[in-house]
N, C-alpha and C. Protein backbone atom coordinates (compact mmCIF):
# COMPACT_ATOMS: atom_id res chain seq x y z
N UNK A 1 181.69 -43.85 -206.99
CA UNK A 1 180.45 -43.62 -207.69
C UNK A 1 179.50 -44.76 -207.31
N UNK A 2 178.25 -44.08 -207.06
CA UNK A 2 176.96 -45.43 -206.92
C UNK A 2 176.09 -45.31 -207.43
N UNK A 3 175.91 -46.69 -208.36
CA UNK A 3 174.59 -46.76 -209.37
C UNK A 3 174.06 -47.91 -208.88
N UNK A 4 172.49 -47.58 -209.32
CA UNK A 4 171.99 -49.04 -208.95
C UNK A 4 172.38 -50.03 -210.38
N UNK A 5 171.90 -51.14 -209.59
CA UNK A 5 172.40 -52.75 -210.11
C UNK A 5 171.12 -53.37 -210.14
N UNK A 6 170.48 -53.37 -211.77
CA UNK A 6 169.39 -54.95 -211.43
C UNK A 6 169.40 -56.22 -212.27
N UNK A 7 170.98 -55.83 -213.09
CA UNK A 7 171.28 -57.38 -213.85
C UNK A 7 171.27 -58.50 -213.17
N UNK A 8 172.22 -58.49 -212.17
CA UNK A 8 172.32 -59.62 -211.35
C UNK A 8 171.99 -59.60 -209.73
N UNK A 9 170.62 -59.38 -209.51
CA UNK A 9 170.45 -59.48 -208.25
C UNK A 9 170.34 -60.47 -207.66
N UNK A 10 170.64 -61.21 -206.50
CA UNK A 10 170.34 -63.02 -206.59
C UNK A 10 169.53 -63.13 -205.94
N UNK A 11 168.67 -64.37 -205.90
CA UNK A 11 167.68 -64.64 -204.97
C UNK A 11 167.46 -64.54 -203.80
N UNK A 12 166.49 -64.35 -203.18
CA UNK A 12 166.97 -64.43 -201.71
C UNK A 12 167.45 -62.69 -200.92
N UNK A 13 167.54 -61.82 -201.70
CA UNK A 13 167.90 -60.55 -201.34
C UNK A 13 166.54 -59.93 -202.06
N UNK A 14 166.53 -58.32 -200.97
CA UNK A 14 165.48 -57.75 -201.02
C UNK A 14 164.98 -57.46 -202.54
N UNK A 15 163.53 -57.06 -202.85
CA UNK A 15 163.05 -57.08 -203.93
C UNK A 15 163.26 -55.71 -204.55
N UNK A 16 164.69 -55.00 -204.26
CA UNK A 16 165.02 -54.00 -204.64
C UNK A 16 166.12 -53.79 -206.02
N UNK A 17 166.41 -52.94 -206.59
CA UNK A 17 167.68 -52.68 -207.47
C UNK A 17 168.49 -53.13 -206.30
N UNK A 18 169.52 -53.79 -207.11
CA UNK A 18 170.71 -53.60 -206.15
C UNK A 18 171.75 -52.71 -206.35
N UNK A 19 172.99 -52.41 -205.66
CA UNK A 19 173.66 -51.36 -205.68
C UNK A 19 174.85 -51.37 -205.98
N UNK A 20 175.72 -50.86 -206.94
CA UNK A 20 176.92 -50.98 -207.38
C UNK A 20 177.90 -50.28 -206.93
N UNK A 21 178.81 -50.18 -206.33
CA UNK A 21 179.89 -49.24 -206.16
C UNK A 21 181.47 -49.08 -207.00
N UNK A 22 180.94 -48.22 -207.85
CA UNK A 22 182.20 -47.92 -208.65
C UNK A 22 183.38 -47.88 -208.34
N UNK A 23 184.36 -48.53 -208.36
CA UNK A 23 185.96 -47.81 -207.53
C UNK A 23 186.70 -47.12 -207.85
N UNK A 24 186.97 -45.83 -208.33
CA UNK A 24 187.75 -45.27 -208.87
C UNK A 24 188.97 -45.03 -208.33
N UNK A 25 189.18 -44.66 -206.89
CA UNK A 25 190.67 -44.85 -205.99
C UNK A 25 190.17 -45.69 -205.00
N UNK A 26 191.01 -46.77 -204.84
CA UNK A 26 190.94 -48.11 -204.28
C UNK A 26 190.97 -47.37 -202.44
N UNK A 27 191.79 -46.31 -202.53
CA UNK A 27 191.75 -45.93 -201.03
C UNK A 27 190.03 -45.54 -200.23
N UNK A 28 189.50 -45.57 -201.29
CA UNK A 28 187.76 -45.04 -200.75
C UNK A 28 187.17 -46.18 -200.21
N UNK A 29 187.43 -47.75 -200.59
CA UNK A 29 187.20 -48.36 -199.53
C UNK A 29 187.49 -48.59 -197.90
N UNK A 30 188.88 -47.70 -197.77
CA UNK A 30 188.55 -47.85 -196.46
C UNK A 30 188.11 -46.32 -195.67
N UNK A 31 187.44 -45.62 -195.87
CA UNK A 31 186.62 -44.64 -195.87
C UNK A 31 185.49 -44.81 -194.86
N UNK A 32 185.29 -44.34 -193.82
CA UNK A 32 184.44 -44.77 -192.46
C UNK A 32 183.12 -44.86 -193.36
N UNK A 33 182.92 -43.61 -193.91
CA UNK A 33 181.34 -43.28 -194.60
C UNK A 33 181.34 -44.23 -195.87
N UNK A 34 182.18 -44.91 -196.31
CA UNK A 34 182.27 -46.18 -197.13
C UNK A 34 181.61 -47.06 -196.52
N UNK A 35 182.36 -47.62 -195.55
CA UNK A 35 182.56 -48.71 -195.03
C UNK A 35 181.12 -48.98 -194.10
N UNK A 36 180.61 -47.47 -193.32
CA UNK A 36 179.38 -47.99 -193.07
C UNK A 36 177.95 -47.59 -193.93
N UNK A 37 178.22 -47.31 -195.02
CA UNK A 37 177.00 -47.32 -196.01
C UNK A 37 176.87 -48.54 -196.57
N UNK A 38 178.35 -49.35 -196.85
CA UNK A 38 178.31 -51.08 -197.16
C UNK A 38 177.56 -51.50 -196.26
N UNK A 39 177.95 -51.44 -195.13
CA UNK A 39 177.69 -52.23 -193.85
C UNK A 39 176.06 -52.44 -193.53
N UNK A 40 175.44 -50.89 -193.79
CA UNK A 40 173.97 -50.94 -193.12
C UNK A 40 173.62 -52.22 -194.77
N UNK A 41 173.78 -51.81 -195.97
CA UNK A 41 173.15 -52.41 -197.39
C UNK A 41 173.28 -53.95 -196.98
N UNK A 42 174.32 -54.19 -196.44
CA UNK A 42 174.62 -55.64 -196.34
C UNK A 42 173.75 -56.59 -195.13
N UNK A 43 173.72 -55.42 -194.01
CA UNK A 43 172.41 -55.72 -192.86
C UNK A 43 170.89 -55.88 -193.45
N UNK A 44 170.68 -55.24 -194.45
CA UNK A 44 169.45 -55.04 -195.18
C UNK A 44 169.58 -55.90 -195.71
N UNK A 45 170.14 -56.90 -196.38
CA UNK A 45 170.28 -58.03 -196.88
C UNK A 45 169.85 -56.80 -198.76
N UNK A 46 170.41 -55.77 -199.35
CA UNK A 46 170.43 -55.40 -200.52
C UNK A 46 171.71 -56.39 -200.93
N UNK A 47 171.21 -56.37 -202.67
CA UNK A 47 172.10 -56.92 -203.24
C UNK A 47 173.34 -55.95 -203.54
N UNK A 48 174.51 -56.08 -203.17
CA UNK A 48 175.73 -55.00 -203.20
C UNK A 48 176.52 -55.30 -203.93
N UNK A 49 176.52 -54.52 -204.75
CA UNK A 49 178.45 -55.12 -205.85
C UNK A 49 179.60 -54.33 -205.88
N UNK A 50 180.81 -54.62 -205.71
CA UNK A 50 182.30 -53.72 -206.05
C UNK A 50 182.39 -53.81 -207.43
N UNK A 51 183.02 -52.91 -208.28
CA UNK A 51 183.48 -52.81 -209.86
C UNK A 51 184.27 -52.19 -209.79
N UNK A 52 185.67 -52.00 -210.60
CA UNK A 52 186.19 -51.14 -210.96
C UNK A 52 186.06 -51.17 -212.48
N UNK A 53 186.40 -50.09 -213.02
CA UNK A 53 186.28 -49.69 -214.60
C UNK A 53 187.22 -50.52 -215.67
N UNK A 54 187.24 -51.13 -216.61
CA UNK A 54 187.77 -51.19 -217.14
C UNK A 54 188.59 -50.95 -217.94
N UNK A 55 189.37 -50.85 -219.17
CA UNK A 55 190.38 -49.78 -219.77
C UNK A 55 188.94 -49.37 -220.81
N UNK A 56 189.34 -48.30 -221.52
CA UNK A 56 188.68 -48.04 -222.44
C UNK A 56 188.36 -48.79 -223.79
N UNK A 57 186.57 -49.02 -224.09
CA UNK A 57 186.08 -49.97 -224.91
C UNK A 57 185.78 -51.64 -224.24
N UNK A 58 185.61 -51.52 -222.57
CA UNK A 58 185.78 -52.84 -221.65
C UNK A 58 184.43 -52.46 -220.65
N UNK A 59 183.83 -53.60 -220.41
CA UNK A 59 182.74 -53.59 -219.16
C UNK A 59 183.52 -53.47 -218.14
N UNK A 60 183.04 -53.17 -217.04
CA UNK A 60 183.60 -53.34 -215.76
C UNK A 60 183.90 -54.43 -215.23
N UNK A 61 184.72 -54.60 -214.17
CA UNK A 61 185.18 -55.99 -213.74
C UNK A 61 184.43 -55.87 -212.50
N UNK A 62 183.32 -56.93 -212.25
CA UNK A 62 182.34 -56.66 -210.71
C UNK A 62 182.17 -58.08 -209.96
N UNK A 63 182.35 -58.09 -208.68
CA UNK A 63 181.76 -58.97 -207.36
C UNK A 63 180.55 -58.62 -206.76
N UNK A 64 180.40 -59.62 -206.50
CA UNK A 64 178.98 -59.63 -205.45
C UNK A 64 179.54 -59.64 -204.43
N UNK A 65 179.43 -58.79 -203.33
CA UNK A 65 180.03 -58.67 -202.23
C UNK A 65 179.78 -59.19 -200.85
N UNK A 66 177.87 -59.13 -200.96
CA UNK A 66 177.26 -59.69 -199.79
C UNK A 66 177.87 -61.19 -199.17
N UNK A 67 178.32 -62.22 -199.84
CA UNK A 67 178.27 -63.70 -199.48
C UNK A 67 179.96 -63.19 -198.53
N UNK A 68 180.70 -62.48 -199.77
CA UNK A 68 181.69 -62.32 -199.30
C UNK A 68 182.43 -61.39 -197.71
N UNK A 69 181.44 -60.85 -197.15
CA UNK A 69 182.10 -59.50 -196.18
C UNK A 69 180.68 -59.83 -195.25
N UNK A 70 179.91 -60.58 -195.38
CA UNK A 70 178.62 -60.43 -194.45
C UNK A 70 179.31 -61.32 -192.97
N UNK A 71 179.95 -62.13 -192.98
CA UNK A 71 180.37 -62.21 -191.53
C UNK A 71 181.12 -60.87 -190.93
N UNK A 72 182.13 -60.20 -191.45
CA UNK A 72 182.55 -59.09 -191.01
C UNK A 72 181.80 -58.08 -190.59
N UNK A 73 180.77 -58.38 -191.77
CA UNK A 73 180.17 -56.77 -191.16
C UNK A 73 178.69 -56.83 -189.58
N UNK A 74 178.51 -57.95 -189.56
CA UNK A 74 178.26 -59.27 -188.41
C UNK A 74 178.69 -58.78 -187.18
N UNK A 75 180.31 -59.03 -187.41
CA UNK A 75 180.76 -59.19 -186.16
C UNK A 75 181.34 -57.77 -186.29
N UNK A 76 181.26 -56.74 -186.83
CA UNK A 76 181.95 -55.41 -186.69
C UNK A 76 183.78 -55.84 -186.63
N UNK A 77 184.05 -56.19 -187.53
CA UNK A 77 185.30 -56.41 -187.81
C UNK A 77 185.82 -55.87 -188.82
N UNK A 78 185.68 -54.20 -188.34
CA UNK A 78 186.28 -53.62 -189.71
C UNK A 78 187.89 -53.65 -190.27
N UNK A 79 188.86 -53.75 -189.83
CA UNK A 79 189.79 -54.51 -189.96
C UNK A 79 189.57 -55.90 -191.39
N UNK A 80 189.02 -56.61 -190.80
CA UNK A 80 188.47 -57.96 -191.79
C UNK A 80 188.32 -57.29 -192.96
N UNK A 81 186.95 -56.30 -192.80
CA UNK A 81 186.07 -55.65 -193.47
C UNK A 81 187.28 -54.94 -194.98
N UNK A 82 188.32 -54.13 -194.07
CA UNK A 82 188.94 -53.12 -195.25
C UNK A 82 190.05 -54.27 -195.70
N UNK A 83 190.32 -55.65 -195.40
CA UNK A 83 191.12 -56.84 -195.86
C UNK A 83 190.96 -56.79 -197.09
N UNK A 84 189.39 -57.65 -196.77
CA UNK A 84 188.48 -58.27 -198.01
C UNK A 84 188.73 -57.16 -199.47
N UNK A 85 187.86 -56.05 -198.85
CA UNK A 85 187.44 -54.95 -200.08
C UNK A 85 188.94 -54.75 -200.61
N UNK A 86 190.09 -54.39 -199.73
CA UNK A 86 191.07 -53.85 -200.46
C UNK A 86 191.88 -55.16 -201.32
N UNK A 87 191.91 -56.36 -200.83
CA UNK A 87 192.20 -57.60 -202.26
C UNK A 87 191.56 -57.79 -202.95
N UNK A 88 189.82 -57.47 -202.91
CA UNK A 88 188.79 -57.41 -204.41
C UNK A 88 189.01 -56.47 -204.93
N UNK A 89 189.29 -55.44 -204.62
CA UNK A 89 189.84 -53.72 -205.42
C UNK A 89 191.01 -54.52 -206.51
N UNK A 90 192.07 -55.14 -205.73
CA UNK A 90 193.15 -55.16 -206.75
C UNK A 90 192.76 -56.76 -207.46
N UNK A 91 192.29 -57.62 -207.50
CA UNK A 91 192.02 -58.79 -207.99
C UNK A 91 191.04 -58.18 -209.19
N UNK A 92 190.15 -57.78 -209.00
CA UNK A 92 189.58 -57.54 -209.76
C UNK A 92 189.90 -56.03 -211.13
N UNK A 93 190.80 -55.61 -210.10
CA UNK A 93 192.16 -54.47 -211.55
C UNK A 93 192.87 -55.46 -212.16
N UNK A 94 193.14 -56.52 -211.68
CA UNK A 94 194.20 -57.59 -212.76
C UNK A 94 193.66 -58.31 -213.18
N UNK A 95 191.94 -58.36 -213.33
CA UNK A 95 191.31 -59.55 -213.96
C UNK A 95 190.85 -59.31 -215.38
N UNK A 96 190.15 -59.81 -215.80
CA UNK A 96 189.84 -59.90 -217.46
C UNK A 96 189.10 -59.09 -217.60
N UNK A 97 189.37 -58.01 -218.56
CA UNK A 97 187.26 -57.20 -218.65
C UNK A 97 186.62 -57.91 -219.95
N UNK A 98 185.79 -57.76 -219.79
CA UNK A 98 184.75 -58.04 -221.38
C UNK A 98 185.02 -56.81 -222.07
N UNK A 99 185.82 -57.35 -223.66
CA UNK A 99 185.45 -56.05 -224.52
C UNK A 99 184.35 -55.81 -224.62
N UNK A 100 183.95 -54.02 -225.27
CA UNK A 100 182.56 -54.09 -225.54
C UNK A 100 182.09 -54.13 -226.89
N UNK A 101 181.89 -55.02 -227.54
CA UNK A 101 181.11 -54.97 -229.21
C UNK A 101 179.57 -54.65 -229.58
N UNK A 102 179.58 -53.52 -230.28
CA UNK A 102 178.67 -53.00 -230.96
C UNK A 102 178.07 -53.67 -232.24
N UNK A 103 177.12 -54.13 -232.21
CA UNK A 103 176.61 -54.55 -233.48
C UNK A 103 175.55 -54.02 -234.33
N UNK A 104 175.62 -53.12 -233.96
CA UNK A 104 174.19 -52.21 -234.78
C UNK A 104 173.63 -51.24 -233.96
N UNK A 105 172.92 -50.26 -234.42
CA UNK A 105 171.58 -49.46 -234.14
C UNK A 105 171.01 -49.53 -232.74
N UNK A 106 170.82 -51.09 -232.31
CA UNK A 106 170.08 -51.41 -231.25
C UNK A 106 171.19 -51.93 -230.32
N UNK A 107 172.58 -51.86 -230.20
CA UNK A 107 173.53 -52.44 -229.54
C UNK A 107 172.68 -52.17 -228.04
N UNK A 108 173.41 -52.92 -227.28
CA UNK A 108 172.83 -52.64 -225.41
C UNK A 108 173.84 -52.19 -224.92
N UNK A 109 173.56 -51.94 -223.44
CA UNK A 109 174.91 -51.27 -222.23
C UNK A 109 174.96 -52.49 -221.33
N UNK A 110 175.89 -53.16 -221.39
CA UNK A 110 176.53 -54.00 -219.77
C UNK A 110 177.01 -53.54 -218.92
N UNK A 111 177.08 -54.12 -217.97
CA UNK A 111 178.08 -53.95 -216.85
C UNK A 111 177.32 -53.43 -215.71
């Protein structure tokens, strides 16, 4: 799944939303039409993030991806390329999510 991203876009990247990629089966990162829709976003210098979902009542667990995969995708080292993504897929399934707490009427959406 891809939504845009404009919580955390960082400086220095285009003056666009940036772009989130949901993970729902970790095997879709290595996916040619994955791998080069990352690839052109990351040439564009867009801000790009991986997430996977959290359990239910949890934000997502998300990276910024650009700092991380921009030499790979550089030197066309897709190999490198499906390394990286497939140990942020699972690092980030065994990491912490933020519960989500509601406090009223006007609560917000993260993630």
């Amino acid at each position: 799944m891809v939504v845009p991203d404009d919580a955390q876009t960082p400086p220095g990247y285009r003056d666009t939303s940036g772009i989130k990629f949901v993970i729902l089966d970790a095997a879709s990162v290595r996916r040619p039409s994955f791998i080069a829709c990352l690839s052109e976003l990351i040439r564009l210098r867009i801000a790009t993030f991986l997430a996977v979902p959290g359990p239910p009542g949890h934000f997502f667990a998300k990276a910024f991806l650009n700092p991380l995969v921009h030499t790979s995708v550089e030197a066309g080292n897709t190999e490198a390329l499906h390394n990286t993504l497939t140990d942020l897929v699972e690092r980030l399934k065994d990491g912490v999510f933020e519960p989500v707490v509601l406090t009223g009427a006007g609560a917000g959406h993260r993630g």
